[in-house]
C-alpha atoms as a PDB file:
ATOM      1  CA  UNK A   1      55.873 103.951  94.652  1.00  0.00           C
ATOM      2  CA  UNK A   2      52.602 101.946  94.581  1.00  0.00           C
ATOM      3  CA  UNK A   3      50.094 102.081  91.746  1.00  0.00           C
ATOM      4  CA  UNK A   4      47.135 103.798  92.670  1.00  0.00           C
ATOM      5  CA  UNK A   5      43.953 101.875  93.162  1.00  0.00           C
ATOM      6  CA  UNK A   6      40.912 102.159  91.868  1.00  0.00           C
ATOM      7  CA  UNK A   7      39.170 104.070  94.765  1.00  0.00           C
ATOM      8  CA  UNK A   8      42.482 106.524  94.439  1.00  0.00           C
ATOM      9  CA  UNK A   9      41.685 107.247  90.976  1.00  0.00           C
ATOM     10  CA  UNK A  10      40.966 111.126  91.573  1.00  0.00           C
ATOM     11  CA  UNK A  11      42.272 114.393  90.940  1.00  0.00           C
ATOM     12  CA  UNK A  12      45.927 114.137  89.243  1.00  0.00           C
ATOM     13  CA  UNK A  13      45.352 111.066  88.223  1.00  0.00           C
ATOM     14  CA  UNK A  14      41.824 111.821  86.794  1.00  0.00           C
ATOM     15  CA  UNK A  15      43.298 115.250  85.296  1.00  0.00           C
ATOM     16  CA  UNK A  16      42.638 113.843  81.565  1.00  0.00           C
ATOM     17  CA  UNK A  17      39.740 112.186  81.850  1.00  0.00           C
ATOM     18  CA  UNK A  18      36.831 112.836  79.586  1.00  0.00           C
ATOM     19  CA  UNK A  19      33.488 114.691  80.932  1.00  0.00           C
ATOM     20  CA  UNK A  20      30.086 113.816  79.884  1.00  0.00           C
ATOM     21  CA  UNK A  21      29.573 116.843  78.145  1.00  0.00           C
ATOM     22  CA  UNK A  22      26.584 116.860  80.353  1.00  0.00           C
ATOM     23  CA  UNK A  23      27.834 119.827  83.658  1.00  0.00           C
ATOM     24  CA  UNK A  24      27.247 122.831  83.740  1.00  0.00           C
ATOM     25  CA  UNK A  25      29.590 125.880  83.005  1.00  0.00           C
ATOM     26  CA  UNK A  26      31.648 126.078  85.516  1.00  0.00           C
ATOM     27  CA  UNK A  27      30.457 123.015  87.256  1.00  0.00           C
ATOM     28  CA  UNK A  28      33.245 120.497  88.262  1.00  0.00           C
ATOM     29  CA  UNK A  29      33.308 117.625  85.725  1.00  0.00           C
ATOM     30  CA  UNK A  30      30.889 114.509  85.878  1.00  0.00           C
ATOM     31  CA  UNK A  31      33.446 111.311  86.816  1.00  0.00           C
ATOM     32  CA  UNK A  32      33.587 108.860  84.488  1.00  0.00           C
ATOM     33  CA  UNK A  33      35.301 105.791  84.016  1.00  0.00           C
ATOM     34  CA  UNK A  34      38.313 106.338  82.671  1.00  0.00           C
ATOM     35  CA  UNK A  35      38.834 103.143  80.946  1.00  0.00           C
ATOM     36  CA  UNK A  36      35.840 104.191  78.469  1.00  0.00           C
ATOM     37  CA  UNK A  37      36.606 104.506  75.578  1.00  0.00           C
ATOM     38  CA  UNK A  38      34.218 106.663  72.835  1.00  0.00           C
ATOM     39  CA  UNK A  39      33.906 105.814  68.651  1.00  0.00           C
ATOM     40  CA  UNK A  40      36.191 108.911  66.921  1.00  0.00           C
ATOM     41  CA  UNK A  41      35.276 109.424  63.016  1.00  0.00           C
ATOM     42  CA  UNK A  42      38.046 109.882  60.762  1.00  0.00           C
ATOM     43  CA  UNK A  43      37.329 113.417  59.201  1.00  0.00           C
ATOM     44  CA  UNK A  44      40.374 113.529  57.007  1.00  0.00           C
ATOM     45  CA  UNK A  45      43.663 111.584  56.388  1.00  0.00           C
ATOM     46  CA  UNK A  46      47.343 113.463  55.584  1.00  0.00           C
ATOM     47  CA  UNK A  47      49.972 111.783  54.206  1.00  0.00           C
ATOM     48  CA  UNK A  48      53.103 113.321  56.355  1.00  0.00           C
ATOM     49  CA  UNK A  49      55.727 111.533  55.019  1.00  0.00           C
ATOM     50  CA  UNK A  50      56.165 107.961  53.525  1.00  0.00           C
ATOM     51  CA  UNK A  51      55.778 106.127  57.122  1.00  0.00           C
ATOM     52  CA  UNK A  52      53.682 108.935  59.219  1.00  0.00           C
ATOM     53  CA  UNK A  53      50.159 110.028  58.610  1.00  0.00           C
ATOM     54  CA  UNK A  54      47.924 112.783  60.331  1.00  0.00           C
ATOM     55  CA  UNK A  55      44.206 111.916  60.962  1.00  0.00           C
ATOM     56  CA  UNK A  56      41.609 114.390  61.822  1.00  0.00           C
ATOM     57  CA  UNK A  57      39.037 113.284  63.938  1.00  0.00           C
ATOM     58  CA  UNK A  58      35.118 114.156  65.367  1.00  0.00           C
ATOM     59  CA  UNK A  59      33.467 113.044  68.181  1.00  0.00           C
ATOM     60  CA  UNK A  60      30.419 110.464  67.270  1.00  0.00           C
ATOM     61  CA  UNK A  61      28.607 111.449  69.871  1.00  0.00           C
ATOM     62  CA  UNK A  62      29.185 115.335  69.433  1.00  0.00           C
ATOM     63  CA  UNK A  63      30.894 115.897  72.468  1.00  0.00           C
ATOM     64  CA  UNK A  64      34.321 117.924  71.960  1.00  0.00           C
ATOM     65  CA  UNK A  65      37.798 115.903  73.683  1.00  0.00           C
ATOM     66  CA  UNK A  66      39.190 118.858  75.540  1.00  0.00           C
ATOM     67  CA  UNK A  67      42.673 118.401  76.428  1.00  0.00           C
ATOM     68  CA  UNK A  68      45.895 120.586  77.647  1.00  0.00           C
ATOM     69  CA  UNK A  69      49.082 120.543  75.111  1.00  0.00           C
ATOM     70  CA  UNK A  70      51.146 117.671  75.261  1.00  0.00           C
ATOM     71  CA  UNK A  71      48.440 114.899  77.053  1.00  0.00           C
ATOM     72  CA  UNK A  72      48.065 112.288  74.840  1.00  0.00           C
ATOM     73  CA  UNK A  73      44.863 109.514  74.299  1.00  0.00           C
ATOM     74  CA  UNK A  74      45.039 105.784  73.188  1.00  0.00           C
ATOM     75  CA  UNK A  75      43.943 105.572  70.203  1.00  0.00           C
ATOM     76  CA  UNK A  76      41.957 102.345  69.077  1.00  0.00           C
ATOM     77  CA  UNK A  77      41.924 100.462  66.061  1.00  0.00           C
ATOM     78  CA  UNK A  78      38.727  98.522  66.378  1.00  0.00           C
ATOM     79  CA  UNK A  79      39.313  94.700  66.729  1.00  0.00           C
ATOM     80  CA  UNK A  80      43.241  95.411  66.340  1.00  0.00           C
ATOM     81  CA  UNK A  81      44.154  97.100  69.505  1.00  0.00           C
ATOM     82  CA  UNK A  82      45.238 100.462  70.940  1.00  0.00           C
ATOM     83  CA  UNK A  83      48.333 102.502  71.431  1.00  0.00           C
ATOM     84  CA  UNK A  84      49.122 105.879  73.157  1.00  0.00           C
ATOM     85  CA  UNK A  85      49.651 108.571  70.779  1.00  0.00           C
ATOM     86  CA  UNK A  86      50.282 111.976  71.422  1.00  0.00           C
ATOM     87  CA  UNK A  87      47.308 114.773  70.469  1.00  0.00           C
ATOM     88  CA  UNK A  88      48.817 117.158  67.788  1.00  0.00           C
ATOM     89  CA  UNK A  89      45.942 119.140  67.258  1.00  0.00           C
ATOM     90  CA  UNK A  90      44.837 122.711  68.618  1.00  0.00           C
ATOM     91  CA  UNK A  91      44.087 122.811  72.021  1.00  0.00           C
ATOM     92  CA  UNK A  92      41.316 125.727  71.388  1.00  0.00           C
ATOM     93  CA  UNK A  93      39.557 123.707  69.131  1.00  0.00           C
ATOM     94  CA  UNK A  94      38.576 121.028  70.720  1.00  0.00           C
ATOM     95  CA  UNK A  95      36.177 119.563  68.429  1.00  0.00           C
ATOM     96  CA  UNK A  96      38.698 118.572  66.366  1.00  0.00           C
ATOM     97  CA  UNK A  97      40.826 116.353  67.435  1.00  0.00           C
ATOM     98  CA  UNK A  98      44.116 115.499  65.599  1.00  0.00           C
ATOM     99  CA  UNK A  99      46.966 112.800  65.784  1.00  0.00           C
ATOM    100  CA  UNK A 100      50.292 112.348  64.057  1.00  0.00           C
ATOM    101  CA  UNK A 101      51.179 108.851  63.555  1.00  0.00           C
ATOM    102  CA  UNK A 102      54.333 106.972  62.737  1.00  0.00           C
ATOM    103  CA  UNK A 103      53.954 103.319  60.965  1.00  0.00           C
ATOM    104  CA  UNK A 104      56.275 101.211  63.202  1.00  0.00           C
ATOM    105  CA  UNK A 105      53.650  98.351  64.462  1.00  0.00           C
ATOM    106  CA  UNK A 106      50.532  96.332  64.214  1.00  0.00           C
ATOM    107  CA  UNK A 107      48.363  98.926  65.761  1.00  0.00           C
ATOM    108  CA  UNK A 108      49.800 101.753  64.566  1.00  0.00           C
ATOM    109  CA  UNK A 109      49.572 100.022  60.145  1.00  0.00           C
ATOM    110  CA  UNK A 110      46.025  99.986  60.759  1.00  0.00           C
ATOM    111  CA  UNK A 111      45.660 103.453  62.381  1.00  0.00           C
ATOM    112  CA  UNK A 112      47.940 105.079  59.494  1.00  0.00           C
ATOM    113  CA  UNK A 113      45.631 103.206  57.473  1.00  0.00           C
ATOM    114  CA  UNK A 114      42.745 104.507  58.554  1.00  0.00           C
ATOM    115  CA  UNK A 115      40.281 106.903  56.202  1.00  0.00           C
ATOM    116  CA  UNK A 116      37.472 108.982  55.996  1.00  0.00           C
ATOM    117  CA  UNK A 117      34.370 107.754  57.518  1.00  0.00           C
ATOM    118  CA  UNK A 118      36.391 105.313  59.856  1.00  0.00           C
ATOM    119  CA  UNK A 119      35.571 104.770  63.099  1.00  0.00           C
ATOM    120  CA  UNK A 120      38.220 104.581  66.240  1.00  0.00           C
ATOM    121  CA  UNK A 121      38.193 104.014  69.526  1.00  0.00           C
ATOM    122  CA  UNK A 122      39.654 107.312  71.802  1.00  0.00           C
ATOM    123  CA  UNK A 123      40.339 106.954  75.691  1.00  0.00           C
ATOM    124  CA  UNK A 124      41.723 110.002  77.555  1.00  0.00           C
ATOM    125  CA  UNK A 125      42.870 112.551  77.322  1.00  0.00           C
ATOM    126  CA  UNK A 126      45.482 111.344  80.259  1.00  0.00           C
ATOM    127  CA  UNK A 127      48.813 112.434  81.461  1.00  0.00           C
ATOM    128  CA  UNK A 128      50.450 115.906  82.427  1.00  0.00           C
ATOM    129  CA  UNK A 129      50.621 118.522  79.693  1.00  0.00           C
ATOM    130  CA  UNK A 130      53.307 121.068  78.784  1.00  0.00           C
ATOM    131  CA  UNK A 131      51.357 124.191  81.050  1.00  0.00           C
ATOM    132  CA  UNK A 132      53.232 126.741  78.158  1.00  0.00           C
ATOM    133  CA  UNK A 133      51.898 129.433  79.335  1.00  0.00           C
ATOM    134  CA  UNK A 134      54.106 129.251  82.770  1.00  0.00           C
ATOM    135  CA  UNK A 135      56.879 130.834  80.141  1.00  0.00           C
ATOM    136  CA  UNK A 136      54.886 134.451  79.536  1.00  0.00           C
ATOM    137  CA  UNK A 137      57.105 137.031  80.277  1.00  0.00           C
ATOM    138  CA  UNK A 138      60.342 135.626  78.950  1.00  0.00           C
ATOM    139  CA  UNK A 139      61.353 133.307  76.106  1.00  0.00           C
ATOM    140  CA  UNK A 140      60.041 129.788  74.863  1.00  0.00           C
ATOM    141  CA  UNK A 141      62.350 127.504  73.319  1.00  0.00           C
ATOM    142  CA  UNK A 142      60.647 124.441  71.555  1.00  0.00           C
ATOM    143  CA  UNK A 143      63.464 121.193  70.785  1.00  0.00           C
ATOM    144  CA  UNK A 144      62.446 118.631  68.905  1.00  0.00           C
ATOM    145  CA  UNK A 145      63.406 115.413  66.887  1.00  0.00           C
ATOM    146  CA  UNK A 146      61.976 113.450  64.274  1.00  0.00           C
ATOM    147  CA  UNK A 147      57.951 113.030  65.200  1.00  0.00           C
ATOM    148  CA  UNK A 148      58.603 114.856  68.524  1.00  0.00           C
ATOM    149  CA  UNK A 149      57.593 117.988  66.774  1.00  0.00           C
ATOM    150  CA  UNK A 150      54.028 116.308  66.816  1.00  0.00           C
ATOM    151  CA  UNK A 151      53.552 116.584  70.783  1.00  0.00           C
ATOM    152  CA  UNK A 152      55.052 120.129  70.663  1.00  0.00           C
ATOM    153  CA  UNK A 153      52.596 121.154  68.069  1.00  0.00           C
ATOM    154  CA  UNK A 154      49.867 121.637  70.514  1.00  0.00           C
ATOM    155  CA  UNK A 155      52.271 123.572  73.063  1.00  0.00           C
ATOM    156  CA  UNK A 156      53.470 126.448  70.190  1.00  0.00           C
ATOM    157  CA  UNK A 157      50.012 126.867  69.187  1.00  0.00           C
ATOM    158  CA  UNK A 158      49.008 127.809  72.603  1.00  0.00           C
ATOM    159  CA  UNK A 159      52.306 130.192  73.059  1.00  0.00           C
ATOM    160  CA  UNK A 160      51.001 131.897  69.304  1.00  0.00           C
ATOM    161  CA  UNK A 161      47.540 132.316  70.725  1.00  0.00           C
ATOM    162  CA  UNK A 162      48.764 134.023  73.053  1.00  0.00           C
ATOM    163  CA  UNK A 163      52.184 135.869  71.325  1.00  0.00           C
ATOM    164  CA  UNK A 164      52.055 138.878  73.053  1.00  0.00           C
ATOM    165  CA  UNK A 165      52.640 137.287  76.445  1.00  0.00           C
ATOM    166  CA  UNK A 166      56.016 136.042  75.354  1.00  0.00           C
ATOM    167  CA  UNK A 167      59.582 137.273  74.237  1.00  0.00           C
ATOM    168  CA  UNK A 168      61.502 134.918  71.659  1.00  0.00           C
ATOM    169  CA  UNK A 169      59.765 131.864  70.842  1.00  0.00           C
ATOM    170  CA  UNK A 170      62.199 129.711  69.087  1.00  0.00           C
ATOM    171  CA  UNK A 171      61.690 126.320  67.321  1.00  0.00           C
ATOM    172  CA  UNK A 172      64.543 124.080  67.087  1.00  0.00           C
ATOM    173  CA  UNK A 173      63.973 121.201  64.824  1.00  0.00           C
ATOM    174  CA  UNK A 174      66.381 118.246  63.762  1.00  0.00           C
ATOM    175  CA  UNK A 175      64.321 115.136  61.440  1.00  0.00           C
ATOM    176  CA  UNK A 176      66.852 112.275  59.244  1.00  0.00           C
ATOM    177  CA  UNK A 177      66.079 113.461  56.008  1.00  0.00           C
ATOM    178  CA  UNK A 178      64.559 116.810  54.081  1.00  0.00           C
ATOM    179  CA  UNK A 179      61.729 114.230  53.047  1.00  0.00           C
ATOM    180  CA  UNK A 180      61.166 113.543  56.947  1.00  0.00           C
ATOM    181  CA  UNK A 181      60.169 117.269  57.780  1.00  0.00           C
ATOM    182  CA  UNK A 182      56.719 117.376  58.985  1.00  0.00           C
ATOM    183  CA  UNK A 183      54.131 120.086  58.941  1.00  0.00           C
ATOM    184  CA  UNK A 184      56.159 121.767  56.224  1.00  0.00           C
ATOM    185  CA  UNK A 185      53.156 123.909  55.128  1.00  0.00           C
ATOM    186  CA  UNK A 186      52.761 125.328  58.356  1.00  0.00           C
ATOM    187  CA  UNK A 187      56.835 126.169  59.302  1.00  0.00           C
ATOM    188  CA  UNK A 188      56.070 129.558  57.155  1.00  0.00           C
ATOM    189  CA  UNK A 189      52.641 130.209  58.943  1.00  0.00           C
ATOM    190  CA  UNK A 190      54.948 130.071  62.206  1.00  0.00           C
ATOM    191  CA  UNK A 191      57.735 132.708  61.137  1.00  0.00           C
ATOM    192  CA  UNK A 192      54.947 134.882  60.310  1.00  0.00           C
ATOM    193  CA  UNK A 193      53.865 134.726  63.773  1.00  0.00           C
ATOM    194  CA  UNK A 194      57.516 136.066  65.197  1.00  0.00           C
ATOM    195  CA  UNK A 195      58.635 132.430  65.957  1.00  0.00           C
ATOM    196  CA  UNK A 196      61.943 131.633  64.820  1.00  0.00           C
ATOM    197  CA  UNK A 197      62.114 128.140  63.281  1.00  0.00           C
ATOM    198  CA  UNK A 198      65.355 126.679  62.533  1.00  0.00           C
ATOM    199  CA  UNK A 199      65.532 123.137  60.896  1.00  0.00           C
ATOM    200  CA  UNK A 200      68.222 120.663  60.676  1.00  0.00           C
ATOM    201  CA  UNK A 201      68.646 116.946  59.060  1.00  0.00           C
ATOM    202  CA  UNK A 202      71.205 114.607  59.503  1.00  0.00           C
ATOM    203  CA  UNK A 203      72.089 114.575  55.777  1.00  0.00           C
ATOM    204  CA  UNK A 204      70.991 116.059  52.727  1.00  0.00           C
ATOM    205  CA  UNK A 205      70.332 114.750  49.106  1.00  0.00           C
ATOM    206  CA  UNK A 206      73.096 116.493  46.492  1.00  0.00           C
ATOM    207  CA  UNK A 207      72.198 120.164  45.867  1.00  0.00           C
ATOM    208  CA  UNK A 208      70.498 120.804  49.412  1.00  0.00           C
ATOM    209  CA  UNK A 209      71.388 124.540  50.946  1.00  0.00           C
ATOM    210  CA  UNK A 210      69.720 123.677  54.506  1.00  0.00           C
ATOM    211  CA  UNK A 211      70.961 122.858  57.684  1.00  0.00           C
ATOM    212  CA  UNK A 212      72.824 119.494  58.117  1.00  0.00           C
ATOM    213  CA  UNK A 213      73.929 118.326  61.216  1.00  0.00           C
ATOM    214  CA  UNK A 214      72.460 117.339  65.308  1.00  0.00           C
ATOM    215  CA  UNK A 215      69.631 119.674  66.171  1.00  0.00           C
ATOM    216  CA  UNK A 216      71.438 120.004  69.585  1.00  0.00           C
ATOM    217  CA  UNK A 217      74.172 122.004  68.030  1.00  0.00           C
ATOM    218  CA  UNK A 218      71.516 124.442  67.484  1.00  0.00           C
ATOM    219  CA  UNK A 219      71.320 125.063  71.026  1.00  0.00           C
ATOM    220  CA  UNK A 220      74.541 127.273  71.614  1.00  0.00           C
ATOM    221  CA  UNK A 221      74.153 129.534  69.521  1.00  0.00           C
ATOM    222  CA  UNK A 222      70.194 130.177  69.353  1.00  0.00           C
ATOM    223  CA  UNK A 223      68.768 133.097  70.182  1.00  0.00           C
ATOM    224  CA  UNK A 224      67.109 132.989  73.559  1.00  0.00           C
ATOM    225  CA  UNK A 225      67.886 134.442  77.349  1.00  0.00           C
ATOM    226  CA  UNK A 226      68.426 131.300  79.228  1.00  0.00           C
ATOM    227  CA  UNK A 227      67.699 133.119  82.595  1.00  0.00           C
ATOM    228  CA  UNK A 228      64.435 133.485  81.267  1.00  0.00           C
ATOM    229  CA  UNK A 229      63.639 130.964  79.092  1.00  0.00           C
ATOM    230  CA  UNK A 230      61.247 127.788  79.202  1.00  0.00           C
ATOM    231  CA  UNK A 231      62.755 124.849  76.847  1.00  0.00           C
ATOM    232  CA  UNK A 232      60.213 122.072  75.770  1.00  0.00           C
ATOM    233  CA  UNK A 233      61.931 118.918  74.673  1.00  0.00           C
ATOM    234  CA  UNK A 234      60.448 115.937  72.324  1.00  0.00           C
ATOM    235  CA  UNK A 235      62.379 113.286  70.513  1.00  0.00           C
ATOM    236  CA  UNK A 236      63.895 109.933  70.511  1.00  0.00           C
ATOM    237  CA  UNK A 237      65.022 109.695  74.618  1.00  0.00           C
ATOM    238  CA  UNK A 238      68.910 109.709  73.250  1.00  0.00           C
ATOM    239  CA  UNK A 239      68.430 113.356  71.696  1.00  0.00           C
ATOM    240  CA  UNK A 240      66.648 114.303  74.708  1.00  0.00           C
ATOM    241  CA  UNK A 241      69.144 113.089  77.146  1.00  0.00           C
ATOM    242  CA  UNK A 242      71.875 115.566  75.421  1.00  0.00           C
ATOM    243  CA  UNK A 243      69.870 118.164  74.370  1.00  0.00           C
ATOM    244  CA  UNK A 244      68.731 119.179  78.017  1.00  0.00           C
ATOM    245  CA  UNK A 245      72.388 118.567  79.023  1.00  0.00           C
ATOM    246  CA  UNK A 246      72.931 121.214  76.214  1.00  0.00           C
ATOM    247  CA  UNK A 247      70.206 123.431  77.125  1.00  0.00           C
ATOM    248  CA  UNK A 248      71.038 122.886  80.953  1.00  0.00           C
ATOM    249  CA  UNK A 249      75.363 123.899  79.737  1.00  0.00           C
ATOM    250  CA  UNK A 250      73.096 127.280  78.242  1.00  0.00           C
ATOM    251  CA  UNK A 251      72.241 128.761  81.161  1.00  0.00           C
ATOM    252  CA  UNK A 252      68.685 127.183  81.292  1.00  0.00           C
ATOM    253  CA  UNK A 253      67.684 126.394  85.016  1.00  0.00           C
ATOM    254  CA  UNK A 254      67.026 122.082  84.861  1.00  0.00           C
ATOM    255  CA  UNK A 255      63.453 122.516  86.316  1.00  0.00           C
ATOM    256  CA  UNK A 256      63.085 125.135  83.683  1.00  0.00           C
ATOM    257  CA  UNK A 257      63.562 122.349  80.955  1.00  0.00           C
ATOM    258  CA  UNK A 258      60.850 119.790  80.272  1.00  0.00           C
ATOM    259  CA  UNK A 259      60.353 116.406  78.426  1.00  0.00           C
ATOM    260  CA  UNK A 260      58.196 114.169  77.006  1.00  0.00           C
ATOM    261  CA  UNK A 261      58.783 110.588  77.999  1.00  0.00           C
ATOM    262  CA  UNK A 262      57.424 107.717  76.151  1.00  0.00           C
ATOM    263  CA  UNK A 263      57.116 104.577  77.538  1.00  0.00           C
ATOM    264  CA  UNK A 264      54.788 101.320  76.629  1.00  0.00           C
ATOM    265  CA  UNK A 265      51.727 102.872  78.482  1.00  0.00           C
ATOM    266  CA  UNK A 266      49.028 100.621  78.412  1.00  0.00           C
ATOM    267  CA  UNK A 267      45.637 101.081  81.108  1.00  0.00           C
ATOM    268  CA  UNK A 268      46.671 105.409  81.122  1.00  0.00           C
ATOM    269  CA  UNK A 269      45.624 105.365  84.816  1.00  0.00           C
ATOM    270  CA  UNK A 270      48.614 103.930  86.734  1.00  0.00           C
ATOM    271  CA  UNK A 271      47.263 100.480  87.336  1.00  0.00           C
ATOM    272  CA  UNK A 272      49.372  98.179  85.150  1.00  0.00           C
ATOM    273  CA  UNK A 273      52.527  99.128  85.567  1.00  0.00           C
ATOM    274  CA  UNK A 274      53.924  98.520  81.946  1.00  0.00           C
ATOM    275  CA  UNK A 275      55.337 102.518  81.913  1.00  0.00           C
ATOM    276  CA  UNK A 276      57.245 102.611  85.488  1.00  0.00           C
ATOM    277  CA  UNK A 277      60.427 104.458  86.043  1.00  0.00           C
ATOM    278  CA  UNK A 278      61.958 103.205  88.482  1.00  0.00           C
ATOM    279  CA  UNK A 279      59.028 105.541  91.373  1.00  0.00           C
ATOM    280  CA  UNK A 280      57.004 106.992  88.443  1.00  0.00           C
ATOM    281  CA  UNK A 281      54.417 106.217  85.865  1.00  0.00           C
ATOM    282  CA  UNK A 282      55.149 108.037  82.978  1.00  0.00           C
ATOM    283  CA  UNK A 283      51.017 107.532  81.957  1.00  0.00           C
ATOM    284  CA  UNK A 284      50.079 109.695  84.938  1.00  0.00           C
ATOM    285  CA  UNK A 285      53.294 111.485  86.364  1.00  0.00           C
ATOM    286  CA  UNK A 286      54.285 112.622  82.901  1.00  0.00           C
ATOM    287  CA  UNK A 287      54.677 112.264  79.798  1.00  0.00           C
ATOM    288  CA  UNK A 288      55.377 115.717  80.589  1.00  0.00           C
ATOM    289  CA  UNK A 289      58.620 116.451  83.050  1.00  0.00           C
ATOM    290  CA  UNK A 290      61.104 118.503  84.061  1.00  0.00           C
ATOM    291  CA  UNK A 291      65.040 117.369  83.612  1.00  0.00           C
ATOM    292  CA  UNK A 292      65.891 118.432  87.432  1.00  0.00           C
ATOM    293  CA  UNK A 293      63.133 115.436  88.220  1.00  0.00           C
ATOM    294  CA  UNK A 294      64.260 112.775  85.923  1.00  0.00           C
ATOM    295  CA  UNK A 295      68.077 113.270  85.018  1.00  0.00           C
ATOM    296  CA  UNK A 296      69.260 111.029  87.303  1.00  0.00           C
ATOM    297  CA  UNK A 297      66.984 108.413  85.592  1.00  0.00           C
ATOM    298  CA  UNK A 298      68.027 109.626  82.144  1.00  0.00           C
ATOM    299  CA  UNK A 299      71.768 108.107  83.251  1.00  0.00           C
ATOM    300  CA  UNK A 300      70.753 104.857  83.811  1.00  0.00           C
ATOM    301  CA  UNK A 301      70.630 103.023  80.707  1.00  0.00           C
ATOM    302  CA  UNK A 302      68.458  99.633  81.555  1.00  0.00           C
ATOM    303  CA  UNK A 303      65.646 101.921  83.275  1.00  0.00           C
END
């Protein structure tokens, strides 16, 4: 697979791409560059846990960053660099837009860093998005490990919005630690809304009653119709691997399972190369796929 060129830049690959703010309703958007990027203020700044941070953020210029659930932006720190980081926000409000971000680099100490009043640089949205609502009118099963519950975020807020269109709606959640559980004021706010959330960590301090073990061993026994079920997957690529094998063993068609694959994405638009798999670019082709398209590349360890 070649990557497209600049005069091919259009349709899929332009999915994600801001608007003007300028069209009329109902008017197709007004193309823009997609390498632009546009000055984000930090509204507000939430500690997570001890290495990940959420940051709330407004447009400068007053123009809202719609996106679909699980497309992610690069995210700028000015004069530092940019990374791609998943939105974790609400797609119906688009004026706010929110990411969840792990301290593991250069970029990503200054981002975490980052408070109110702050300026960043946003490109995107780009990339394929979860499309949740092709579940309504069976189950939804959300998996997810460590900070993959951030991308999925987006995705269960769009299934609650719209509740009545679904059956179960089950969250399966495996993090290291108790202290590594994030959005823990919102995991009530959830089961309120007739999602079942179970949680899992791979140990426990002295005294703790929760769940301890692999969020995958969740899977068997969770309650969901896998002829009729849509599973979501986000986590470390090693937890993903086995828990679409497990949710696969279920009884869960493979093209009904799909995952979010992270790779070092750099331009977003499928012109550097840096993400390729083997024919794809994860920046454009995903990060959103489905297992029957990708398992075969899941099994090959140096891809």
């Amino acid at each position: 697979m070649t990557a497209p060129t600049g005069a091919q830049l259009t349709g899929a690959h332009l999915a994600g791409a801001p608007s003007t703010g300028t069209q009329l309703a109902g008017a197709m958007p007004t193309p823009v560059d997609p390498m632009r990027s546009r000055p984000f203020r930090v509204l507000a700044h939430h500690q997570d846990t001890d290495d990940t941070v959420t940051l709330r953020l407004e447009p400068a210029d007053g123009v809202p960053l719609r996106f679909e659930a699980g497309q992610y932006t690069m995210l700028g720190a000015l004069g530092i660099g940019e990374v791609p980081i998943s939105i974790s926000g609400d797609p119906h409000a688009p004026q706010l837009l929110q990411h969840t971000i792990r301290d593991v680099g250069g970029v990503t100490h200054a981002l975490v860093h980052a408070r109110p009043g702050a300026l960043l640089d946003v490109r995107g949205p780009y990339g394929a998005g979860w499309s949740a609502l092709d579940g309504a009118g069976g189950d939804v099963v959300l998996v997810a490990g460590g900070i993959g519950l951030a991308p999925l975020r987006p995705a269960l807020l769009d299934v609650i919005a719209h509740r009545e269109r679904f059956g179960r709606v089950v969250v399966l959640y495996g993090t290291r630690s108790p202290a590594d559980v994030l959005f823990t004021g919102e995991l009530e706010a959830w089961r309120a809304a007739d999602v079942e959330v179970a949680v899992t960590v791979d140990y426990g301090p002295p005294g703790y009653a929760g769940r301890v073990g692999l969020v995958t061993a969740l899977i068997p026994r969770a309650g969901f119709d896998p002829g009729r079920t849509l599973a979501l997957v986000c986590g470390p690529e090693v937890m993903m691997r086995f828990a679409a094998a497990a949710l696969v063993a279920r009884g869960v068609a493979a093209d009904r399972v799909r995952l979010s694959m992270e790779r070092n994405m750099k331009c977003g638009v499928g012109l550097c190369g840096h993400c390729q798999l083997r024919e794809l670019f994860i920046c454009v082709d995903g990060p959103v796929l489905t297992y029957a398209r990708i398992e075969s590349l899941m099994q090959v360890r140096q891809l």
